[in-house]
PDB file of N, CA and C in Angstrom:
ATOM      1  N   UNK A   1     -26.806  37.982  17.327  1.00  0.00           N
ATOM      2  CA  UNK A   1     -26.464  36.723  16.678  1.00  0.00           C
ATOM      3  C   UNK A   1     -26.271  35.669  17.777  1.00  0.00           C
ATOM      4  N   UNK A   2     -27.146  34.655  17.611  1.00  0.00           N
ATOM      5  CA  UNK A   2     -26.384  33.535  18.620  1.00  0.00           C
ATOM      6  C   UNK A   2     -25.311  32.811  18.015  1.00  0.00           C
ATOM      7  N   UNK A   3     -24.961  31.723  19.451  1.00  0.00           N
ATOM      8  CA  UNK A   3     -23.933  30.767  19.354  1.00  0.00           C
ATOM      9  C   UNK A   3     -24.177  29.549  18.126  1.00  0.00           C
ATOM     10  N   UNK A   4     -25.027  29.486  17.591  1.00  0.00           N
ATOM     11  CA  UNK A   4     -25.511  28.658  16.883  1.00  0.00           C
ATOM     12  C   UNK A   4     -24.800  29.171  15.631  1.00  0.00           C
ATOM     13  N   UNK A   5     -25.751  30.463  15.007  1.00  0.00           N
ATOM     14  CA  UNK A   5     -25.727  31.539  14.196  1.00  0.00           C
ATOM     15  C   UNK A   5     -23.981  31.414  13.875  1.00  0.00           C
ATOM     16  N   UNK A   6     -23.014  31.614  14.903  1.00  0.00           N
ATOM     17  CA  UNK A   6     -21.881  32.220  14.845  1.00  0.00           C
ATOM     18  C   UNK A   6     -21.177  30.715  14.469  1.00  0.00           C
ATOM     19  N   UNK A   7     -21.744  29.349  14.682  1.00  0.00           N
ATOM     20  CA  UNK A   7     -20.962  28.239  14.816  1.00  0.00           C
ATOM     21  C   UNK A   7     -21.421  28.121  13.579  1.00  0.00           C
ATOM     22  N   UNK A   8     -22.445  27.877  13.017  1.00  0.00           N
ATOM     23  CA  UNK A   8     -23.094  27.409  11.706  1.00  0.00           C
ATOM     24  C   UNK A   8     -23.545  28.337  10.551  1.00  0.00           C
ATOM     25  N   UNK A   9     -23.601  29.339  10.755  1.00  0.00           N
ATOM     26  CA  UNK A   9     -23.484  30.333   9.834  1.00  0.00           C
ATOM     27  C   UNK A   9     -25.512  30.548  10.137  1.00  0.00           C
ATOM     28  N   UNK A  10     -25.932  31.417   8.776  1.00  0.00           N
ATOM     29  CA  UNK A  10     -26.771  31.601   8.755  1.00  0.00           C
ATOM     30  C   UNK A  10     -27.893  30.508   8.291  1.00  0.00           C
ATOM     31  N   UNK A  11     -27.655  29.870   7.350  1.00  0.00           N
ATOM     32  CA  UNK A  11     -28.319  28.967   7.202  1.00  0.00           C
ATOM     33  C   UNK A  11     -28.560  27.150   8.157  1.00  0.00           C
ATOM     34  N   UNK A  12     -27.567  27.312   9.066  1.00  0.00           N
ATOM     35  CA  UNK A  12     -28.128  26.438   9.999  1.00  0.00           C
ATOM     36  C   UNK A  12     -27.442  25.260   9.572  1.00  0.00           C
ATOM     37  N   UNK A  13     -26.539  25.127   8.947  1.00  0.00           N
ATOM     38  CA  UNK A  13     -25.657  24.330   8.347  1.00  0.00           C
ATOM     39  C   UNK A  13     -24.831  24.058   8.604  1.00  0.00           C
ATOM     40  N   UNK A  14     -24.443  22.414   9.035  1.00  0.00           N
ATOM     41  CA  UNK A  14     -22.573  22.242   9.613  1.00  0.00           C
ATOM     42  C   UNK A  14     -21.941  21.123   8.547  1.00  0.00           C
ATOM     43  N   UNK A  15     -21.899  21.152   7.413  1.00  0.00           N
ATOM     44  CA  UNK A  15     -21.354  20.123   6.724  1.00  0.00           C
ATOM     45  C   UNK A  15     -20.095  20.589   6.152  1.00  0.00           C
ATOM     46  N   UNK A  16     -19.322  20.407   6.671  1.00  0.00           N
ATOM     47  CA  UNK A  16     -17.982  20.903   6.026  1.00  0.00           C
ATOM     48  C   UNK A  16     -17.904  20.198   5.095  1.00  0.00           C
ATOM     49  N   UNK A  17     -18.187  19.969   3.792  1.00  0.00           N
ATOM     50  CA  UNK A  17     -17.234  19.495   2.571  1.00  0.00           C
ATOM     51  C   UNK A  17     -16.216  19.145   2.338  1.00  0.00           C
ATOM     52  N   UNK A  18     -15.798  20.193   2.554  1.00  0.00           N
ATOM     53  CA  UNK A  18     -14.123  20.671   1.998  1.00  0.00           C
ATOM     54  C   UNK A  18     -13.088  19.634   3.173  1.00  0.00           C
ATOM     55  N   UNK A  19     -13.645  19.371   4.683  1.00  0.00           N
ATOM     56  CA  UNK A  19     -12.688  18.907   4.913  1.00  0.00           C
ATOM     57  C   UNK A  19     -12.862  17.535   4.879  1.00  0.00           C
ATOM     58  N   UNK A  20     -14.302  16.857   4.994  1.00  0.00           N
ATOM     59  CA  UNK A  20     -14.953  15.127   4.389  1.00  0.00           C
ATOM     60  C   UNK A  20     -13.831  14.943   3.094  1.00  0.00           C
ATOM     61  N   UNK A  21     -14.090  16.056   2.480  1.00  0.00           N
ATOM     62  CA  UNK A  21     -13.292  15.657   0.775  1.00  0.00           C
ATOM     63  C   UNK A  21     -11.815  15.515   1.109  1.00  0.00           C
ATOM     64  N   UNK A  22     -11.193  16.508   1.877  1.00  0.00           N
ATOM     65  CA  UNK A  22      -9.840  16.204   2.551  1.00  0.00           C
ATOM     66  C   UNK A  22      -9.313  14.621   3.007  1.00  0.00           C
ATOM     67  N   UNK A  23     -10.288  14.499   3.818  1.00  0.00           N
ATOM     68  CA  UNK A  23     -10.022  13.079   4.464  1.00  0.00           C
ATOM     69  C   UNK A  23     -10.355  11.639   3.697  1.00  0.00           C
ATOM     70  N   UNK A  24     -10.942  11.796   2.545  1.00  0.00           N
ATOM     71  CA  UNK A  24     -11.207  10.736   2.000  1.00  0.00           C
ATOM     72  C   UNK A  24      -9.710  10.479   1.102  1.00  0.00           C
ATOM     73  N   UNK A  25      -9.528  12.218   0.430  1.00  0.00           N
ATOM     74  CA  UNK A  25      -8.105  11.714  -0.406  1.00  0.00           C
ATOM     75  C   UNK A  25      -6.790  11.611   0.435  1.00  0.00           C
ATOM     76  N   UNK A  26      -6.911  12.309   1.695  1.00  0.00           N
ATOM     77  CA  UNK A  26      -5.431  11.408   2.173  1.00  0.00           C
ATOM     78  C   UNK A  26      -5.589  10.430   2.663  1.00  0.00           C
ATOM     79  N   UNK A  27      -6.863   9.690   2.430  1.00  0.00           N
ATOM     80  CA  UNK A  27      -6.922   8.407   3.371  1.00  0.00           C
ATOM     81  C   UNK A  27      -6.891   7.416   1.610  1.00  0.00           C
ATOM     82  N   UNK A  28      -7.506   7.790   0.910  1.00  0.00           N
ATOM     83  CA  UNK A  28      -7.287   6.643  -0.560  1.00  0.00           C
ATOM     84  C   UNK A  28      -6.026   7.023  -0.971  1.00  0.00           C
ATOM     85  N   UNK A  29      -5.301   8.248  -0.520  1.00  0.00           N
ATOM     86  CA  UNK A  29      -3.537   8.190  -0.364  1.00  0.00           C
ATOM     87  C   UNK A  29      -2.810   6.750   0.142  1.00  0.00           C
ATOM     88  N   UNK A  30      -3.352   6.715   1.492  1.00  0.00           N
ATOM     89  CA  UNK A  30      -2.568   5.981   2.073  1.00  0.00           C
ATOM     90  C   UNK A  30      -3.174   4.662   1.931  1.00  0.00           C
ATOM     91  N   UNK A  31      -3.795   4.874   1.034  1.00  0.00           N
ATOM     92  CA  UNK A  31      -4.451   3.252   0.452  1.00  0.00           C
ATOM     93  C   UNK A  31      -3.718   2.598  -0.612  1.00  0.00           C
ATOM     94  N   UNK A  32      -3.700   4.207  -1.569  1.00  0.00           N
ATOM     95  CA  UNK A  32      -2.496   3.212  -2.604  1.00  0.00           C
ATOM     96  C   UNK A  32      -1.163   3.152  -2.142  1.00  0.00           C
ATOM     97  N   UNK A  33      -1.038   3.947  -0.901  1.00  0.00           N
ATOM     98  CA  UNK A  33       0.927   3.703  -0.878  1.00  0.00           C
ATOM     99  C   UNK A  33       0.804   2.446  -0.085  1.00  0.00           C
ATOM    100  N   UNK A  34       0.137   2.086   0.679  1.00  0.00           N
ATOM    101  CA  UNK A  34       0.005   0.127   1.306  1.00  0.00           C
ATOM    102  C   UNK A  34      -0.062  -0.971   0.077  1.00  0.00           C
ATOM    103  N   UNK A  35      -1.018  -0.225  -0.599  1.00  0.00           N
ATOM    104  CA  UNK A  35      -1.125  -0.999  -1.864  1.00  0.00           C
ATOM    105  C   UNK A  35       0.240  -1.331  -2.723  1.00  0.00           C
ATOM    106  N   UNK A  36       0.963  -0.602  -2.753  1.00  0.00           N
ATOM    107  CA  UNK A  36       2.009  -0.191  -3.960  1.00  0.00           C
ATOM    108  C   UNK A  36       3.125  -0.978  -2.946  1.00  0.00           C
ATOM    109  N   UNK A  37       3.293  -0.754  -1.676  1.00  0.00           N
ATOM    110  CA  UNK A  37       4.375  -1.398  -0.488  1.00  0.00           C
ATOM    111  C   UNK A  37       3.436  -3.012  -0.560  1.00  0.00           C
ATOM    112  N   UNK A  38       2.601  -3.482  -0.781  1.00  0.00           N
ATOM    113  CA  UNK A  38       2.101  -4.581  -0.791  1.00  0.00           C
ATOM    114  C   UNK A  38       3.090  -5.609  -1.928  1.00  0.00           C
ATOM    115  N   UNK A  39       2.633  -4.692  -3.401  1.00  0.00           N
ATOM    116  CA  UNK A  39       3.118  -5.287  -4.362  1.00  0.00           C
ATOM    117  C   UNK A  39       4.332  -5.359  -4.610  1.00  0.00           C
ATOM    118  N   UNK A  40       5.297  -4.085  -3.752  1.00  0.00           N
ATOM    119  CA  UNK A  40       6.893  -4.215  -3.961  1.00  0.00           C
ATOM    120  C   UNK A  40       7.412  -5.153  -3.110  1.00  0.00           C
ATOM    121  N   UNK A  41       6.861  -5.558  -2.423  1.00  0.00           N
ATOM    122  CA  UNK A  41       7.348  -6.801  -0.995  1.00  0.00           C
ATOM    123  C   UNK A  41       6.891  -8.113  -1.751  1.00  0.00           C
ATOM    124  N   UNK A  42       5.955  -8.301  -3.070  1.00  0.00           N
ATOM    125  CA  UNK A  42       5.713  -9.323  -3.188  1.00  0.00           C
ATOM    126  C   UNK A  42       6.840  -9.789  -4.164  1.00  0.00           C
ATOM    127  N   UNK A  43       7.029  -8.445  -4.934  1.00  0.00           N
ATOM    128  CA  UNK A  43       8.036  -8.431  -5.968  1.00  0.00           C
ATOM    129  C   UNK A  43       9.602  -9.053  -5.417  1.00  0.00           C
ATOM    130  N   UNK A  44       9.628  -8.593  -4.562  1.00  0.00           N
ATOM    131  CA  UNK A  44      11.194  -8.821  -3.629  1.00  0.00           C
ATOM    132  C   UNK A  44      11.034 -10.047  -3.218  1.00  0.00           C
ATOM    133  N   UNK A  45       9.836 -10.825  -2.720  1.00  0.00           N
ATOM    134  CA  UNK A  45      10.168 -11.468  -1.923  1.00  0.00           C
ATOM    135  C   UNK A  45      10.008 -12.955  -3.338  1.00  0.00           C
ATOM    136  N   UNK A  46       9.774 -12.900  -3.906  1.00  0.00           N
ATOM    137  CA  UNK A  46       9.343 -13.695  -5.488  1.00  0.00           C
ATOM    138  C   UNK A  46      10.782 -13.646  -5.846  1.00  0.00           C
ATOM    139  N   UNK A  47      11.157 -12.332  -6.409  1.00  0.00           N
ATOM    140  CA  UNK A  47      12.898 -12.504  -6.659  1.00  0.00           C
ATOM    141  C   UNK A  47      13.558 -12.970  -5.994  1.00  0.00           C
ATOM    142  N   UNK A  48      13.639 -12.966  -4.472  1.00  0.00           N
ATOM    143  CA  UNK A  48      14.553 -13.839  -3.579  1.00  0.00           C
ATOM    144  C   UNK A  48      13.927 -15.227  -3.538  1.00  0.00           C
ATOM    145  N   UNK A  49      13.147 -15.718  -3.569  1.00  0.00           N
ATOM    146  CA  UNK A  49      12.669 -17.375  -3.837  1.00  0.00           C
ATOM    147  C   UNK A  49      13.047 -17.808  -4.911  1.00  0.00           C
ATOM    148  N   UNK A  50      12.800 -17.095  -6.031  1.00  0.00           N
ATOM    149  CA  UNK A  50      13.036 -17.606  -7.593  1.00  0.00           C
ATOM    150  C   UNK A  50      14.867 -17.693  -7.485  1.00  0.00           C
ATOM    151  N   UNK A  51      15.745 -16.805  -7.484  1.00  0.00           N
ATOM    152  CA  UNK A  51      17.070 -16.607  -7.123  1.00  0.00           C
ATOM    153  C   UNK A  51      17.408 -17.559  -6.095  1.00  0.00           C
ATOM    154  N   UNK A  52      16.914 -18.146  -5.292  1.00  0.00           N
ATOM    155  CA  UNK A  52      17.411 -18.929  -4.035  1.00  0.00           C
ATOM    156  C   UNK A  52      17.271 -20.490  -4.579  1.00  0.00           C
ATOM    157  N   UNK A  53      16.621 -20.764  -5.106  1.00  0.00           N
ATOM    158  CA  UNK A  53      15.315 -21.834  -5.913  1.00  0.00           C
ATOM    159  C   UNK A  53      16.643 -21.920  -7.160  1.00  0.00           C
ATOM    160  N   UNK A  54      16.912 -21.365  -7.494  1.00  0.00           N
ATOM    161  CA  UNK A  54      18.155 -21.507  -9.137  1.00  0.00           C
ATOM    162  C   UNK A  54      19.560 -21.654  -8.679  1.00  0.00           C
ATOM    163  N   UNK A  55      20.067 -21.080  -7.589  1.00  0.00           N
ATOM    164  CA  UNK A  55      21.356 -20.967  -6.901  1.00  0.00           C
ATOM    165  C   UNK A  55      20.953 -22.414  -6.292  1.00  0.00           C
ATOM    166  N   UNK A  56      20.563 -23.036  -5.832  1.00  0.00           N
ATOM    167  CA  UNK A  56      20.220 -24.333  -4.858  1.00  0.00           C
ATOM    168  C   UNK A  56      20.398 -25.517  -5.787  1.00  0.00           C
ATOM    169  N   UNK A  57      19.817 -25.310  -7.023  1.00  0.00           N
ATOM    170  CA  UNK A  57      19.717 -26.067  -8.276  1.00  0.00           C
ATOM    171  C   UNK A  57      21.263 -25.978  -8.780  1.00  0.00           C
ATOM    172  N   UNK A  58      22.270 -25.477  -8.629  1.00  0.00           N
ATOM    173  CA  UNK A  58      23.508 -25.392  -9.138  1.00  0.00           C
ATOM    174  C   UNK A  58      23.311 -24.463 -10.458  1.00  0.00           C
ATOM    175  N   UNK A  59      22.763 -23.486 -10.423  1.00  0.00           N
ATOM    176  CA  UNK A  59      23.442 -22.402 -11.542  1.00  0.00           C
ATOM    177  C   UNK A  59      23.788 -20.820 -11.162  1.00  0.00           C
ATOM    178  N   UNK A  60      24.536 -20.723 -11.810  1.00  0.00           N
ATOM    179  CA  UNK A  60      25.480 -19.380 -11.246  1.00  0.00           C
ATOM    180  C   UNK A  60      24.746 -18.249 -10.554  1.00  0.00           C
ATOM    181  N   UNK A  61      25.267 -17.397 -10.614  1.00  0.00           N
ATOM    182  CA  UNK A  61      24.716 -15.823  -9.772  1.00  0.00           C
ATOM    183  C   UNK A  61      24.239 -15.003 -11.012  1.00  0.00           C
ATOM    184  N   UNK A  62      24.306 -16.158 -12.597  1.00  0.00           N
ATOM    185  CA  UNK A  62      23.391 -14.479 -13.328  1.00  0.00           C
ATOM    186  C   UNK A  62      22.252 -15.315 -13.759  1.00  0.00           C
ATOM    187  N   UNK A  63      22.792 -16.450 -13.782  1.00  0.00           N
ATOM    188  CA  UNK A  63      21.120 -17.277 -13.808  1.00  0.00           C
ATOM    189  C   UNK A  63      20.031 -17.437 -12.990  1.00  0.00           C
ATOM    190  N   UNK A  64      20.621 -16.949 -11.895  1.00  0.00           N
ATOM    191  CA  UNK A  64      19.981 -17.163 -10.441  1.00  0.00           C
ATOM    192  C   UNK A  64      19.483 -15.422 -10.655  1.00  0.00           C
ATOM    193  N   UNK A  65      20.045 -14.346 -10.667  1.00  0.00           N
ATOM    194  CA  UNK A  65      19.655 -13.103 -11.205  1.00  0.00           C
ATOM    195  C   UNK A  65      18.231 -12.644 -12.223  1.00  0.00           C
ATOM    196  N   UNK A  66      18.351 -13.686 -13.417  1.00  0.00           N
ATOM    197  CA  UNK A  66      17.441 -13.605 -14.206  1.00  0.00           C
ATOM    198  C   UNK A  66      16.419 -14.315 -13.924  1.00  0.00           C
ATOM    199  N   UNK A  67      16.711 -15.396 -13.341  1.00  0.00           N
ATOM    200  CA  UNK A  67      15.125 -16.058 -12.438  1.00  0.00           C
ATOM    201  C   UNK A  67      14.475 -15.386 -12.139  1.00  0.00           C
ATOM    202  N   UNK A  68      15.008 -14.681 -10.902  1.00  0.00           N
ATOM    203  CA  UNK A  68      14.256 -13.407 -10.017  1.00  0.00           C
ATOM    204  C   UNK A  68      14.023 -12.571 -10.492  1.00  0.00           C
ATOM    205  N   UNK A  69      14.412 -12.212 -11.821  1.00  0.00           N
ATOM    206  CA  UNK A  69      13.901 -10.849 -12.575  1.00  0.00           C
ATOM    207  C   UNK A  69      12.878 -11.413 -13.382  1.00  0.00           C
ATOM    208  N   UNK A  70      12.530 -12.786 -13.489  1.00  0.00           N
ATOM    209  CA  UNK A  70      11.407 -13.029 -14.768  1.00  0.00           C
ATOM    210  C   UNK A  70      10.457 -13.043 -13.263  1.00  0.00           C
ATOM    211  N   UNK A  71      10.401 -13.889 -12.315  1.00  0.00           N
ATOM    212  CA  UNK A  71       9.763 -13.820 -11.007  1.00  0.00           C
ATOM    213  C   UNK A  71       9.123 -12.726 -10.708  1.00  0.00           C
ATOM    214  N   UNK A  72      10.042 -12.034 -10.880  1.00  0.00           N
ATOM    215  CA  UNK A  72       9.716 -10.590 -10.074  1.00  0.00           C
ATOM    216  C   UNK A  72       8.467  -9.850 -11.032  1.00  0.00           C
ATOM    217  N   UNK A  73       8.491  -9.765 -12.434  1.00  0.00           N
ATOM    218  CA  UNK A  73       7.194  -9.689 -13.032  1.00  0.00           C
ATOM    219  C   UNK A  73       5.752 -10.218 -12.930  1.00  0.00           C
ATOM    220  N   UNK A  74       6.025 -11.394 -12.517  1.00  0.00           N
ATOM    221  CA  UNK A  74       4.899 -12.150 -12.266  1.00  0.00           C
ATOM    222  C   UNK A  74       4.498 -12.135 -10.917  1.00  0.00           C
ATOM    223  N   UNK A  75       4.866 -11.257  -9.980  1.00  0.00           N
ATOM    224  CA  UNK A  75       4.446 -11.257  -8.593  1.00  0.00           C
ATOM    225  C   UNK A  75       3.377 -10.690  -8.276  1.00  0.00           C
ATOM    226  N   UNK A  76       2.524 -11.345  -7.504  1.00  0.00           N
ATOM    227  CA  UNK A  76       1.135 -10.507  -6.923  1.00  0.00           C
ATOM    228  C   UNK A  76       1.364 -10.834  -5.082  1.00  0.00           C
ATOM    229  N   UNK A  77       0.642  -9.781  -4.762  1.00  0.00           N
ATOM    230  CA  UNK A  77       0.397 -10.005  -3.434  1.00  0.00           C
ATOM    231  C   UNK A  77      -0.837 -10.587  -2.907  1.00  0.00           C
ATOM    232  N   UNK A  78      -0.688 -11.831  -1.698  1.00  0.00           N
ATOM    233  CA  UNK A  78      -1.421 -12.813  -1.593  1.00  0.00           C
ATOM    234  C   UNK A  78      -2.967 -11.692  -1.738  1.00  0.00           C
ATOM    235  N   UNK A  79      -4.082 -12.944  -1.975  1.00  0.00           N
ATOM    236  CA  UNK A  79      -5.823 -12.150  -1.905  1.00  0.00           C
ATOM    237  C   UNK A  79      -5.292 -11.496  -0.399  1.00  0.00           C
ATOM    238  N   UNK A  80      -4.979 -12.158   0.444  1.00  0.00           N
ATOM    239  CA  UNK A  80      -5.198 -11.841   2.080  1.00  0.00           C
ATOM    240  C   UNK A  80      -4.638 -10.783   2.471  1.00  0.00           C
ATOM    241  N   UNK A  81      -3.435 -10.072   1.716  1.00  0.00           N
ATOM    242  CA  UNK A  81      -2.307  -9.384   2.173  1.00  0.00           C
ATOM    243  C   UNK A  81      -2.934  -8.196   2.757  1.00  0.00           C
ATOM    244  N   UNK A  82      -2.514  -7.672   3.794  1.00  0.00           N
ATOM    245  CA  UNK A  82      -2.831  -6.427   4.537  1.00  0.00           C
ATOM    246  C   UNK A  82      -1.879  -5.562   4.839  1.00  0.00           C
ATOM    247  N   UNK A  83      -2.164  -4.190   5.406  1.00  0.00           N
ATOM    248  CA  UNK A  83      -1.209  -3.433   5.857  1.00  0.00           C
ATOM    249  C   UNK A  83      -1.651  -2.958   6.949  1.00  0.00           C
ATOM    250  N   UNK A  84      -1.148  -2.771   8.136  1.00  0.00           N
ATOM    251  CA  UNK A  84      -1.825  -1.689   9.033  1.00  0.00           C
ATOM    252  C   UNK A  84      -1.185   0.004   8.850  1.00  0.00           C
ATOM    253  N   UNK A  85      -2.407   0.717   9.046  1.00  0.00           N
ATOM    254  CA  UNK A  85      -2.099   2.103   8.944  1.00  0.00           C
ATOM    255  C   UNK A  85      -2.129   2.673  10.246  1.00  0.00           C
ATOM    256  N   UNK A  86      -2.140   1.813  11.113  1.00  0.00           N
ATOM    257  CA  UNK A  86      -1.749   2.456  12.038  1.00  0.00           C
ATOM    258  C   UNK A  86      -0.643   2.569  13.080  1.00  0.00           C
ATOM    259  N   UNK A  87      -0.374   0.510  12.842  1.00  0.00           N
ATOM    260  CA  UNK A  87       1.123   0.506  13.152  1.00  0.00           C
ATOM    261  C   UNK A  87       1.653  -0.310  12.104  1.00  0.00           C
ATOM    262  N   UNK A  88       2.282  -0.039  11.404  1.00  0.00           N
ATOM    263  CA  UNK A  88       2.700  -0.580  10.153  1.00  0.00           C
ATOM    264  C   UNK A  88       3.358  -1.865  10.441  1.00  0.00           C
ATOM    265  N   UNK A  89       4.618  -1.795  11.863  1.00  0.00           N
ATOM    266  CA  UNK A  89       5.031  -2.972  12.354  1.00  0.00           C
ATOM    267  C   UNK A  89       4.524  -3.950  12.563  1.00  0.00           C
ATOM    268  N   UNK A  90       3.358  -3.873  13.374  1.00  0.00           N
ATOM    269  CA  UNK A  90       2.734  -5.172  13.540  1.00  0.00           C
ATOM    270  C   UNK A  90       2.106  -6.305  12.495  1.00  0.00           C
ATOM    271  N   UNK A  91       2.135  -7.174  12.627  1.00  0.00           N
ATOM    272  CA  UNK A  91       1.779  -8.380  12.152  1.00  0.00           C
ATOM    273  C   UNK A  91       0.729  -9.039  12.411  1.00  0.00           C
TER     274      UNK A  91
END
């Protein structure tokens, strides 16, 4: 048997499948968890504007509360928004 034989089997074949298929789903993993950290930062950061935006205006801390909670439904993250996966910190 050669080195070939012993690396690729008999049919002469190196396509691993199994681990291409591996890497695509932990990588569209870590697509929706950027995705999902995209939209919860937009959510937060909408509730703290809407809440800051009502408190500034002179109304209390539950009116200023419910702002940011109607806000916070309507939040999207900008077209542009990104994440890095490789250093998440950077900017």
């Amino acid at each position: 048997m050669s080195k070939e034989d012993a690396a690729f089997g008999d049919s002469g074949r190196d396509d691993d499948l199994t681990g291409e298929l591996a890497r695509r789903t932990s990588r569209l993993a870590k697509i929706k968890r950027a995705k999902a950290d995209l939209e919860e930062e937009a959510r937060r950061r909408a509730h703290d504007q809407a809440a800051e935006k009502a408190r500034s205006a002179g109304k209390d801390e539950e009116a200023a509360a419910r702002a940011g909670s109607k806000a916070e439904v309507e939040a999207r993250p900008e077209d542009k928004a990104q994440r890095n996966f490789t250093d998440p910190d950077s900017r």
